[in-house]
N, C-alpha and C. Protein backbone atom coordinates (compact mmCIF):
# COMPACT_ATOMS: atom_id res chain seq x y z
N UNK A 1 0.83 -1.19 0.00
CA UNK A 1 0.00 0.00 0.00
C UNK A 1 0.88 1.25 0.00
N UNK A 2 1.82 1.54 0.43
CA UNK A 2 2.87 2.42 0.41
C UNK A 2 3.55 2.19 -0.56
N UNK A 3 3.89 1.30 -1.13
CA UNK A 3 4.50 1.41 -2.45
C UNK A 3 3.69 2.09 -3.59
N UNK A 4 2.52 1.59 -3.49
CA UNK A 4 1.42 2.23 -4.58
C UNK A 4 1.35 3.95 -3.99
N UNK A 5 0.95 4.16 -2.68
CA UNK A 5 1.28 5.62 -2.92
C UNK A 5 2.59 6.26 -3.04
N UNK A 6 3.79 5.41 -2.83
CA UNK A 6 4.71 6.65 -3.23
C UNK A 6 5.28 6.64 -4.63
N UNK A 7 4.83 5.29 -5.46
CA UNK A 7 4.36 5.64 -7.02
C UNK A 7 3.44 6.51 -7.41
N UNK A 8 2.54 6.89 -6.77
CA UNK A 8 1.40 7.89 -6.97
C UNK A 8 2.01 9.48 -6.95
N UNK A 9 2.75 9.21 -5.75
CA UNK A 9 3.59 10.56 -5.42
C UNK A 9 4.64 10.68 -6.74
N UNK A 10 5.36 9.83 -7.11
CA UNK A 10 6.26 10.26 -7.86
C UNK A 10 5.32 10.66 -9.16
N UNK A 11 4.55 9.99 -9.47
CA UNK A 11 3.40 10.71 -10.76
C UNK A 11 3.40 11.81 -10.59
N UNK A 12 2.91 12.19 -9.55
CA UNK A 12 2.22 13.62 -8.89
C UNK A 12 3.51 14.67 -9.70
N UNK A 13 4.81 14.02 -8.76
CA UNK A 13 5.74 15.31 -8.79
C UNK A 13 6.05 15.39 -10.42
N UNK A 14 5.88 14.56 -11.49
CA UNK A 14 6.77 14.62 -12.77
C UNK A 14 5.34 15.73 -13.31
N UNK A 15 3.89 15.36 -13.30
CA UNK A 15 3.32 16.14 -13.45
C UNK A 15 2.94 17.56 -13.30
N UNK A 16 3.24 17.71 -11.92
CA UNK A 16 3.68 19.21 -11.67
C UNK A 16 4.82 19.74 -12.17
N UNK A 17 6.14 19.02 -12.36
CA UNK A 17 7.16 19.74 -12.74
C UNK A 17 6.71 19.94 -14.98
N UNK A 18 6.08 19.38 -15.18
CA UNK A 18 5.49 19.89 -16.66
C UNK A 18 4.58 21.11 -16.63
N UNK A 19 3.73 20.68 -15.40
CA UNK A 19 2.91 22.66 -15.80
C UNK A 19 3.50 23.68 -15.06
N UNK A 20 4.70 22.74 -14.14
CA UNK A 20 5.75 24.39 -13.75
C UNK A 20 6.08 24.61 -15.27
N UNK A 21 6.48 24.28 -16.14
CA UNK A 21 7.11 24.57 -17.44
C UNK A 21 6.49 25.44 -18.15
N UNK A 22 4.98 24.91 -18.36
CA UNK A 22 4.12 25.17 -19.53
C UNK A 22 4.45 26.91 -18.40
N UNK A 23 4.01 26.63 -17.26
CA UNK A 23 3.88 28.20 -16.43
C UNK A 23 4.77 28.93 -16.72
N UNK A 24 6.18 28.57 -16.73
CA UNK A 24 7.40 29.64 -17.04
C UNK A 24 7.18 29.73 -18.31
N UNK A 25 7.24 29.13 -19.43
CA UNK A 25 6.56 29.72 -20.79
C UNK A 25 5.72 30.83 -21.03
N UNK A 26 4.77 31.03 -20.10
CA UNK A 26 3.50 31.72 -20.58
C UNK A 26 3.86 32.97 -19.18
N UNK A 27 5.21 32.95 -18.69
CA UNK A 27 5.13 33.93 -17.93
C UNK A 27 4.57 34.17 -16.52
N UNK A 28 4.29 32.76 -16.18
CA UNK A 28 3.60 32.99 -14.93
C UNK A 28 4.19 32.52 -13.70
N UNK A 29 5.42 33.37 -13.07
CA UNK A 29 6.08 33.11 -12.42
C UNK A 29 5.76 32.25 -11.08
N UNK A 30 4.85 33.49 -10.42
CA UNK A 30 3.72 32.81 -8.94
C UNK A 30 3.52 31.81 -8.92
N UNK A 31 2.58 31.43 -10.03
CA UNK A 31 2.12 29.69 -10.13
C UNK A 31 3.31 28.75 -10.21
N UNK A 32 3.97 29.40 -11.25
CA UNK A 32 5.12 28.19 -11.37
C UNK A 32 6.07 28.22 -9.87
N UNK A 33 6.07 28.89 -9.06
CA UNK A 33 7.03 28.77 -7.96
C UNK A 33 5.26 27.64 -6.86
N UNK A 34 4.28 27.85 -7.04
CA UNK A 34 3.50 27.08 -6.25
C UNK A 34 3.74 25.63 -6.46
N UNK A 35 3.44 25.48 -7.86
CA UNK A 35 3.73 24.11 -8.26
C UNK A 35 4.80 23.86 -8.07
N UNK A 36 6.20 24.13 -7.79
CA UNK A 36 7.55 24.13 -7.25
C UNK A 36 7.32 23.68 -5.93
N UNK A 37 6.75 24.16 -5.33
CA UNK A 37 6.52 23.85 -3.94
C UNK A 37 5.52 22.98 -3.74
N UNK A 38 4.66 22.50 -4.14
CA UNK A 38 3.84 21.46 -3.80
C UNK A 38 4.44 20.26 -4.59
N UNK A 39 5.76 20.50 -5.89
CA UNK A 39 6.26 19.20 -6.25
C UNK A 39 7.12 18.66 -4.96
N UNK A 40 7.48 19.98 -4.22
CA UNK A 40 9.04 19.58 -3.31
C UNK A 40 8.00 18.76 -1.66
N UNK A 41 6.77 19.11 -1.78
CA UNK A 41 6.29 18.90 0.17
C UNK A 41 6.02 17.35 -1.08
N UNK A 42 5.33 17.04 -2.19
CA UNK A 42 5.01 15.83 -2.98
C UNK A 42 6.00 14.31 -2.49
N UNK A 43 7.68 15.04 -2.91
CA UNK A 43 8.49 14.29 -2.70
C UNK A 43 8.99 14.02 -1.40
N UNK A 44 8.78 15.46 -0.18
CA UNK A 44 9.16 14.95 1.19
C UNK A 44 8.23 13.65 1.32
N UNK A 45 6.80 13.86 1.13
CA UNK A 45 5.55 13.03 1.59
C UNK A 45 6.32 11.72 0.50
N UNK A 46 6.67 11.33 -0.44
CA UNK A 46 7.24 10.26 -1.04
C UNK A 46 8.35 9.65 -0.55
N UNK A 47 9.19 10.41 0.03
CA UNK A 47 10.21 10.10 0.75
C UNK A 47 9.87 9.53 2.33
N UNK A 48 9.20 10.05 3.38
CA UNK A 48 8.44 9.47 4.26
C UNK A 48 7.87 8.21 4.21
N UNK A 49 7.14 8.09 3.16
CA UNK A 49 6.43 7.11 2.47
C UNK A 49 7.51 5.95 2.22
N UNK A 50 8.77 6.24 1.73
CA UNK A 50 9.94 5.31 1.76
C UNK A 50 10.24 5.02 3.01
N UNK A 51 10.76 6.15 3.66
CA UNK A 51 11.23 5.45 4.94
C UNK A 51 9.90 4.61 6.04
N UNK A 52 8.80 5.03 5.49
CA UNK A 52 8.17 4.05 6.55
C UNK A 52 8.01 2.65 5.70
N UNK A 53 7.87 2.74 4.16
CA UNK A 53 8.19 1.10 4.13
C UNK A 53 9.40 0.30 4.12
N UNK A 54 10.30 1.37 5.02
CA UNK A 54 11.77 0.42 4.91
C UNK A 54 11.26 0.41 6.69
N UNK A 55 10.62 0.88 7.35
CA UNK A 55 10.47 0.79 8.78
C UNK A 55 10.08 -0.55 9.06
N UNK A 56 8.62 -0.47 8.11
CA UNK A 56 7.65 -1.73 7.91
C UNK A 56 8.46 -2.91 7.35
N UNK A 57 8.92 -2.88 6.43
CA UNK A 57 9.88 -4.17 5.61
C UNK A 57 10.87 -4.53 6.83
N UNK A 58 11.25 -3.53 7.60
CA UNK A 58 12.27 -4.14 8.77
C UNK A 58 11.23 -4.60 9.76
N UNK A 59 10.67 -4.17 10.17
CA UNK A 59 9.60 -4.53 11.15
C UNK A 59 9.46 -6.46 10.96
N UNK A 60 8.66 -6.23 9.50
CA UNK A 60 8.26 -7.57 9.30
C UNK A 60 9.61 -8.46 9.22
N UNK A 61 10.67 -8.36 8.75
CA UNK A 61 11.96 -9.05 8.90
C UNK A 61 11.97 -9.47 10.62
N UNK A 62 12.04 -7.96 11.17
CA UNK A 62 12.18 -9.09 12.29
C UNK A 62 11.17 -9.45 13.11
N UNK A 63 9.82 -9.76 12.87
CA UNK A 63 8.65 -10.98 13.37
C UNK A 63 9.42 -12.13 12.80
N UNK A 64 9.66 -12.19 11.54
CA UNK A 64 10.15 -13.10 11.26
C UNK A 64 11.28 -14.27 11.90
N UNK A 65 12.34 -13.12 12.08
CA UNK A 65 13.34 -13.73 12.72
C UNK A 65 13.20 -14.49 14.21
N UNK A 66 12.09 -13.38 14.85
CA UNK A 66 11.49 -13.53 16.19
C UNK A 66 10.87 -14.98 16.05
N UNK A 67 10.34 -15.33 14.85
CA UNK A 67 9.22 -16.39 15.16
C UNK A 67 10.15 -17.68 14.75
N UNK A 68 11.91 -17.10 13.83
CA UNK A 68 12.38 -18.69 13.95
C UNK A 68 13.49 -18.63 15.30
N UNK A 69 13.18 -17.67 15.64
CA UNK A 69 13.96 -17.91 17.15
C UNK A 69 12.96 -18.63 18.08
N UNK A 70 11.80 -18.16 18.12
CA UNK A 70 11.18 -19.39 18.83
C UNK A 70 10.95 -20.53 18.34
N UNK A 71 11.37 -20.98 17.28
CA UNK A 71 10.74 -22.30 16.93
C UNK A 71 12.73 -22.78 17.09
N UNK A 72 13.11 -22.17 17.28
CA UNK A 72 14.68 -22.77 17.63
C UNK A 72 14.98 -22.64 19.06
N UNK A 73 14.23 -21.83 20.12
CA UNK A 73 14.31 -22.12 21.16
C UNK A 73 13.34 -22.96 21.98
N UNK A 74 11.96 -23.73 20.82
CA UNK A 74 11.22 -24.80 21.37
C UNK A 74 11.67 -25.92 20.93
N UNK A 75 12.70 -26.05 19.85
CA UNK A 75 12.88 -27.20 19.42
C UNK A 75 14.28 -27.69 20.77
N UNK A 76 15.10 -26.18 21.39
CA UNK A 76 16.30 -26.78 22.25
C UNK A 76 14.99 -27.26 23.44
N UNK A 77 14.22 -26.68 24.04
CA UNK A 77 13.75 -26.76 24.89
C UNK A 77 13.10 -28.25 25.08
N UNK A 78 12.71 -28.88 23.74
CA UNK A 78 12.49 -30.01 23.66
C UNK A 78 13.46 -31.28 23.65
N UNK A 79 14.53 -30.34 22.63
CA UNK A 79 15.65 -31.55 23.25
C UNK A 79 16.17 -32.00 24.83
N UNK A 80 16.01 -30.85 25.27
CA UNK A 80 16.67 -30.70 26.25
C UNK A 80 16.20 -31.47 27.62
N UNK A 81 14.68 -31.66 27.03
CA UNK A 81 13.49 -32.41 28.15
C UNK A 81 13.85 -34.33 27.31
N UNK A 82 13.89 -34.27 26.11
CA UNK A 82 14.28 -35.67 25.84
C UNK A 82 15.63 -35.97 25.98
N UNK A 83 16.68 -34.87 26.78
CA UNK A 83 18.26 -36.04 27.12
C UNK A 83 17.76 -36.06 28.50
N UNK A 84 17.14 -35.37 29.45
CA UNK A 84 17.20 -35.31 30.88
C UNK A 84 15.92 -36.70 30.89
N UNK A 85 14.88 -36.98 29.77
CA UNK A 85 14.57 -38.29 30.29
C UNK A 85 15.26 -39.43 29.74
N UNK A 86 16.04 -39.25 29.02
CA UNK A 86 17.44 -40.75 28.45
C UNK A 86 18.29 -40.36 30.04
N UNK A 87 18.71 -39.50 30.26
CA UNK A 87 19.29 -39.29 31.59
C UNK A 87 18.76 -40.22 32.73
N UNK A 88 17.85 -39.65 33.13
CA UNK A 88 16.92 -40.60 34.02
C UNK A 88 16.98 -42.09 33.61
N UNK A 89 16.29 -42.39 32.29
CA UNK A 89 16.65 -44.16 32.33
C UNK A 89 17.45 -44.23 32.27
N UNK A 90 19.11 -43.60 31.92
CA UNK A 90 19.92 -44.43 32.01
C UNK A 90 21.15 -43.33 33.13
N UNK A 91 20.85 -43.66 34.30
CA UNK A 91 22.09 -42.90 35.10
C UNK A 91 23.39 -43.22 34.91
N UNK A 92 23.97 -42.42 35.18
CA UNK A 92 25.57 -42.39 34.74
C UNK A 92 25.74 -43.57 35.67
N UNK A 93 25.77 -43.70 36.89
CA UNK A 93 26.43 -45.05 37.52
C UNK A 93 26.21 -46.50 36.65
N UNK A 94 24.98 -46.20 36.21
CA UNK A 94 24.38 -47.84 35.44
C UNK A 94 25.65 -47.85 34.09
N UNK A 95 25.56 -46.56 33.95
CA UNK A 95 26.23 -46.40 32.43
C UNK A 95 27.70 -47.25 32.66
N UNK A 96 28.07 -46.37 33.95
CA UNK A 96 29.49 -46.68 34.41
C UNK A 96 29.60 -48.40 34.40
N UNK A 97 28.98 -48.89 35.44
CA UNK A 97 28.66 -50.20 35.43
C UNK A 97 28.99 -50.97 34.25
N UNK A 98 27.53 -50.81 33.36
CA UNK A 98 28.24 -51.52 32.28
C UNK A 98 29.16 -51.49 31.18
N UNK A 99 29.85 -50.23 31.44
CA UNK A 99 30.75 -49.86 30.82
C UNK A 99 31.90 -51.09 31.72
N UNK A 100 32.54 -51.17 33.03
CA UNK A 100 33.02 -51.80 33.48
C UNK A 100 32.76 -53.44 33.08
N UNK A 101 31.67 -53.72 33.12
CA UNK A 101 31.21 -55.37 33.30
C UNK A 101 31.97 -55.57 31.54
N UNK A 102 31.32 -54.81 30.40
CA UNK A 102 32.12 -55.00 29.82
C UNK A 102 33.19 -54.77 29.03
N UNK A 103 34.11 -53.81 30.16
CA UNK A 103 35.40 -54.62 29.96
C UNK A 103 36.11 -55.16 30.31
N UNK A 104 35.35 -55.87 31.41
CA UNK A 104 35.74 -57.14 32.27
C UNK A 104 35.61 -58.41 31.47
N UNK A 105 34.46 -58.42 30.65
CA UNK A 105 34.54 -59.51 30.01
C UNK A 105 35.34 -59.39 28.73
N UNK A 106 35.77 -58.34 27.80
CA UNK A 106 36.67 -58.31 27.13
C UNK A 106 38.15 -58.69 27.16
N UNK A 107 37.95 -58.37 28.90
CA UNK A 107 39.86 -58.95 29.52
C UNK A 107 39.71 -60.48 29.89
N UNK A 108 38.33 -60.66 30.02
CA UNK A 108 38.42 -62.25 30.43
C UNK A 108 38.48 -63.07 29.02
N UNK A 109 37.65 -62.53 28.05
CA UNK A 109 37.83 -63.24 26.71
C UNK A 109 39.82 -63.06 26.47
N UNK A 110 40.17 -62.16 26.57
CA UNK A 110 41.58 -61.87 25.61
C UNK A 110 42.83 -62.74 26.35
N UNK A 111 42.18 -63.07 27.96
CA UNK A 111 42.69 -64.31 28.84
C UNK A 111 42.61 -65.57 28.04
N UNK A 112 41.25 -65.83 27.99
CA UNK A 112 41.18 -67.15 27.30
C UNK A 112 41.65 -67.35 25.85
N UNK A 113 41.40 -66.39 25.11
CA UNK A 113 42.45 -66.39 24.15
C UNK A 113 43.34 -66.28 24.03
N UNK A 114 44.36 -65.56 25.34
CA UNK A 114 45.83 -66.15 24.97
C UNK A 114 46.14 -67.59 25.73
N UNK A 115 44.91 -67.89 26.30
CA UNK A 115 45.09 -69.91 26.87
C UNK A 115 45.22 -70.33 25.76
N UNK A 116 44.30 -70.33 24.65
CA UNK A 116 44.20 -71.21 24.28
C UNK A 116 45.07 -70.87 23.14
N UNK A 117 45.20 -69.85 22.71
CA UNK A 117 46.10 -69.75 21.43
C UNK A 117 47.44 -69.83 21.19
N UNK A 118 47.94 -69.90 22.74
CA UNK A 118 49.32 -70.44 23.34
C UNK A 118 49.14 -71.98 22.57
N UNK A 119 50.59 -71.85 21.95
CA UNK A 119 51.15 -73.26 21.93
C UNK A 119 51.57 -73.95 22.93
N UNK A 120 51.72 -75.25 22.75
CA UNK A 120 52.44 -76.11 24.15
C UNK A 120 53.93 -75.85 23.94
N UNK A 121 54.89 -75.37 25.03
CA UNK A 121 56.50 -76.18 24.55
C UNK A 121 57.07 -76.60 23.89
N UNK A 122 57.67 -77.16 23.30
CA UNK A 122 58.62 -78.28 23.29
C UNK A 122 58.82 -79.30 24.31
N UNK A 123 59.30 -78.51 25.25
CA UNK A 123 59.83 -79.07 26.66
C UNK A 123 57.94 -79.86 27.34
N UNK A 124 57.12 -79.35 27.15
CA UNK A 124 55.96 -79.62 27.78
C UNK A 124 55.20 -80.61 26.95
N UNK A 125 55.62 -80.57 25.62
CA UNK A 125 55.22 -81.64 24.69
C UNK A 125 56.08 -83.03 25.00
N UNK A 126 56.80 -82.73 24.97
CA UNK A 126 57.84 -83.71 25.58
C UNK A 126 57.76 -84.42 26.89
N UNK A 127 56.94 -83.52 27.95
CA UNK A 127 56.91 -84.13 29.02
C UNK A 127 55.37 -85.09 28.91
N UNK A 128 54.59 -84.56 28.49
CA UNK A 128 53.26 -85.39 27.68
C UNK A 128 53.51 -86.42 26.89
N UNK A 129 54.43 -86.55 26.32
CA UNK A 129 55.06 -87.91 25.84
C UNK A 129 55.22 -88.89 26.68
N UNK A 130 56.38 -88.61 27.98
CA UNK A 130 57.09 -89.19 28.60
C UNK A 130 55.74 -89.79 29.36
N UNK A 131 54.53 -88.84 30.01
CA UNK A 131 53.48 -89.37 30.51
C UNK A 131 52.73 -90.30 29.40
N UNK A 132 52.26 -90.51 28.66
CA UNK A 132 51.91 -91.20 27.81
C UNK A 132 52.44 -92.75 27.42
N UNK A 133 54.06 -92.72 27.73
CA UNK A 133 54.89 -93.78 27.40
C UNK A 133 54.87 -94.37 29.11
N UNK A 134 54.76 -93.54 29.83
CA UNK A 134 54.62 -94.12 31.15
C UNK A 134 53.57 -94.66 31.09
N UNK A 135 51.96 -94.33 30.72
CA UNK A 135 50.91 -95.03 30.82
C UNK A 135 50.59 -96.29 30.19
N UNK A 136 51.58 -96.28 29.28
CA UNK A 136 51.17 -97.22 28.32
C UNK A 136 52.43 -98.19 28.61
N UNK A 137 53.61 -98.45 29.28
CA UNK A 137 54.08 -99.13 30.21
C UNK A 137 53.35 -100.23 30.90
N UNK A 138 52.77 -99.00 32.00
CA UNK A 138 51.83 -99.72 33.16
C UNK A 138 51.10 -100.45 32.10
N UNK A 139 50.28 -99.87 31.05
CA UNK A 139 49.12 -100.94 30.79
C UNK A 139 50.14 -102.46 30.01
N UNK A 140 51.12 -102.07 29.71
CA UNK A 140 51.74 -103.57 29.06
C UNK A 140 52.23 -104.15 30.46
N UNK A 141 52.23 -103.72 31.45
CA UNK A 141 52.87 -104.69 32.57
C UNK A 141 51.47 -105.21 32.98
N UNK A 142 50.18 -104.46 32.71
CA UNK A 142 49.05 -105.47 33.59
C UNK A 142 48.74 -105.87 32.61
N UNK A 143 49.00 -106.33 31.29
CA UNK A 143 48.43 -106.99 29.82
C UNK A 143 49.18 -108.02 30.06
N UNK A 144 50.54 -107.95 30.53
CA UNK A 144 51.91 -109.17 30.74
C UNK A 144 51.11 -109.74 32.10
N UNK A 145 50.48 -109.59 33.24
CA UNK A 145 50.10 -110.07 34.13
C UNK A 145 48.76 -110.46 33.85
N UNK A 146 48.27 -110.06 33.11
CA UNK A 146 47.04 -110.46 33.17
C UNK A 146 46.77 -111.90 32.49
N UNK A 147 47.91 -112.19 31.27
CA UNK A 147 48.22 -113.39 30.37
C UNK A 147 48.56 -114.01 31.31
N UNK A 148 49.52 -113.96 32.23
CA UNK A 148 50.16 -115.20 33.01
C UNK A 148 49.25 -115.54 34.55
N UNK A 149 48.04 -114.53 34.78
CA UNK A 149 46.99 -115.10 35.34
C UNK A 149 45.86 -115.90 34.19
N UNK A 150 45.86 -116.08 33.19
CA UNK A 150 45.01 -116.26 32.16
C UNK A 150 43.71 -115.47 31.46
N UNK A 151 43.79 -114.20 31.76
CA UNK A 151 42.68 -113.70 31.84
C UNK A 151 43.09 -112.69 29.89
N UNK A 152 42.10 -112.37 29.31
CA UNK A 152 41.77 -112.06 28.02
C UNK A 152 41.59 -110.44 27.86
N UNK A 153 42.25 -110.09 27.04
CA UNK A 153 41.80 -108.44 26.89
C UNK A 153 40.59 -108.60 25.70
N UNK A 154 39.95 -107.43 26.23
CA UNK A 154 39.03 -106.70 25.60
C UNK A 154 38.97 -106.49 24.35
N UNK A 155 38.40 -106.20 23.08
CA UNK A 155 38.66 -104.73 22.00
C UNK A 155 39.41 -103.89 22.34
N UNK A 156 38.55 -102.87 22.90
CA UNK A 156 38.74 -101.72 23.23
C UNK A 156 40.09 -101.85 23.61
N UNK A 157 40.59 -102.66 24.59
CA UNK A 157 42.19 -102.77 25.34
C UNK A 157 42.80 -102.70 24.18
N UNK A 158 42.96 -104.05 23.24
CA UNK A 158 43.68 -104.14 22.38
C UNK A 158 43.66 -103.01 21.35
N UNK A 159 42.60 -102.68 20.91
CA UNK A 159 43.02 -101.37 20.33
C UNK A 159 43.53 -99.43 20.84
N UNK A 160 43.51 -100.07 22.11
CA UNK A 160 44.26 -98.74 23.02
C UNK A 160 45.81 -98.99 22.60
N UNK A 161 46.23 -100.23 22.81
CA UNK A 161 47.38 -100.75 22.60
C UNK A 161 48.02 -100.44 21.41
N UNK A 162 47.59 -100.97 20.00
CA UNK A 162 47.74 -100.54 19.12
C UNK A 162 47.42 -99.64 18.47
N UNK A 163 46.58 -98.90 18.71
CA UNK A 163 46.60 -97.19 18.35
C UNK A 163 47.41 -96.64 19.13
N UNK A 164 48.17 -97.00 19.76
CA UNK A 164 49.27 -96.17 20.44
C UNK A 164 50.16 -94.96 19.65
N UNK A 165 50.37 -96.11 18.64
CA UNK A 165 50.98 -94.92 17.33
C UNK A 165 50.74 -93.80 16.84
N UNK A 166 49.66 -94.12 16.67
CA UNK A 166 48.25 -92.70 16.07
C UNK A 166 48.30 -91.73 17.20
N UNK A 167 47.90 -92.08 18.36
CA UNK A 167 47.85 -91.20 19.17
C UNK A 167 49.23 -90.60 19.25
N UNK A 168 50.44 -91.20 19.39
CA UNK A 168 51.72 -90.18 19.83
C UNK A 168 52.00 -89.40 18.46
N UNK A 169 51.52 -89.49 16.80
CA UNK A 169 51.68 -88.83 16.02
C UNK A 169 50.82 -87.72 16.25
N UNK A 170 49.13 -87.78 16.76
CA UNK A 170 49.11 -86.77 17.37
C UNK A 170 49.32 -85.57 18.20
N UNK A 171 49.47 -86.21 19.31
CA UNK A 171 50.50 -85.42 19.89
C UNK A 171 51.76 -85.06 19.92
N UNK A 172 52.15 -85.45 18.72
CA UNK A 172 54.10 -85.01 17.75
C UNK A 172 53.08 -83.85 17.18
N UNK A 173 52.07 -83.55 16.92
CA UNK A 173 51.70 -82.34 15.71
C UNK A 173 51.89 -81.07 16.71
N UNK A 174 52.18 -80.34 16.03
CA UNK A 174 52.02 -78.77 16.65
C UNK A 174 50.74 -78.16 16.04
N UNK A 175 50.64 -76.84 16.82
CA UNK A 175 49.11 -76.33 16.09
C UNK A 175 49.23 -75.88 14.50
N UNK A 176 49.75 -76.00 13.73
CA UNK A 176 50.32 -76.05 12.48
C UNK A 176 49.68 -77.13 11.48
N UNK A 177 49.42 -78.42 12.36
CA UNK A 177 49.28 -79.54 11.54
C UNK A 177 50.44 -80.51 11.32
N UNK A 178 51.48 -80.09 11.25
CA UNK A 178 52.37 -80.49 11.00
C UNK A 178 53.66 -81.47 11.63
N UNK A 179 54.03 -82.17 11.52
CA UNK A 179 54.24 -84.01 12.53
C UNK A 179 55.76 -83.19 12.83
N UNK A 180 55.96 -83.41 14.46
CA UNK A 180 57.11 -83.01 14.82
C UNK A 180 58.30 -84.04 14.91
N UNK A 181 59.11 -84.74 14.79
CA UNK A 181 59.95 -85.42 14.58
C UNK A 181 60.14 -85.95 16.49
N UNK A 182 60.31 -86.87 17.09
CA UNK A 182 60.72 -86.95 18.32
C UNK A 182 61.49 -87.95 18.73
């Protein structure tokens, strides 16, 4: 609406400044200094007319700004109510907690994985031998006693006996697969 009148105004003033003209032509000084002066109060009132729609154009800029400041200080206000209830379910001690439990069980797994991913010795493979050749001793001294009481082995016995082999090539392997010489 102010734009349309201070287009109106500027009409106004180009029009008056033509019959100031036609006036100085025809000699008519008076008039032409009136119309001089009602072009000049034309353009204050056009100029007013500017500065109040740069008042208004700022005005409305900042409702604007005003209204995304509140929608940016309801959106913190909302966050701010959904960490304090994640807060609540989850208190820092609980947090702490299971932050601890697991990495208690991370140190207990990385335990058992270096049990088990440890190789045996040499020296300890070796001594598992020596137990093995000891057991299987004893069982040929009660296989030798047990013949000269008359009594009969089993399957199962006899093939403990003779898989003996198999088994100590097993236990010659390292975790490799591969048959250790002994």
């Amino acid at each position: 609406r102010l734009k349309r009148y201070q287009l109106k105004l500027d009409a106004e003033a180009k029009s008056l400044v033509k019959q100031a003209q036609i006036l100085v032509k025809d000699g008519r000084k008076d008039r032409a200094l009136m119309l001089l002066k009602i072009k000049r109060y034309k353009m204050e009132q056009a100029s007013k007319a500017n500065d109040q729609l740069y008042a208004v154009t700022e005005m409305i800029e900042n409702v604007e700004w005003e209204g995304h400041q509140y929608k940016v200080l309801s959106a913190l206000k909302e966050g701010t109510k959904a960490l304090n209830s994640l807060h609540e379910l989850m208190p820092i001690d609980e947090v702490e907690k299971l932050m601890d439990e697991t990495e208690e069980a991370f140190e207990y797994e990385r335990q058992l994985n270096s049990l088990i991913g440890s190789a045996f010795s040499l020296e300890s493979e070796n001594e598992l031998l020596e137990e093995y050749e000891s057991l299987q001793q004893q069982i040929s001294e009660e296989l030798t006693q047990g013949k000269e009481t008359g009594s009969d082995l089993s399957v199962s016995e006899k093939t403990d006996i003779d898989g003996s082999a198999a088994v100590q090539n097993v236990l010659n392997e390292d975790n490799s697969g591969k048959i250790i010489d002994s």
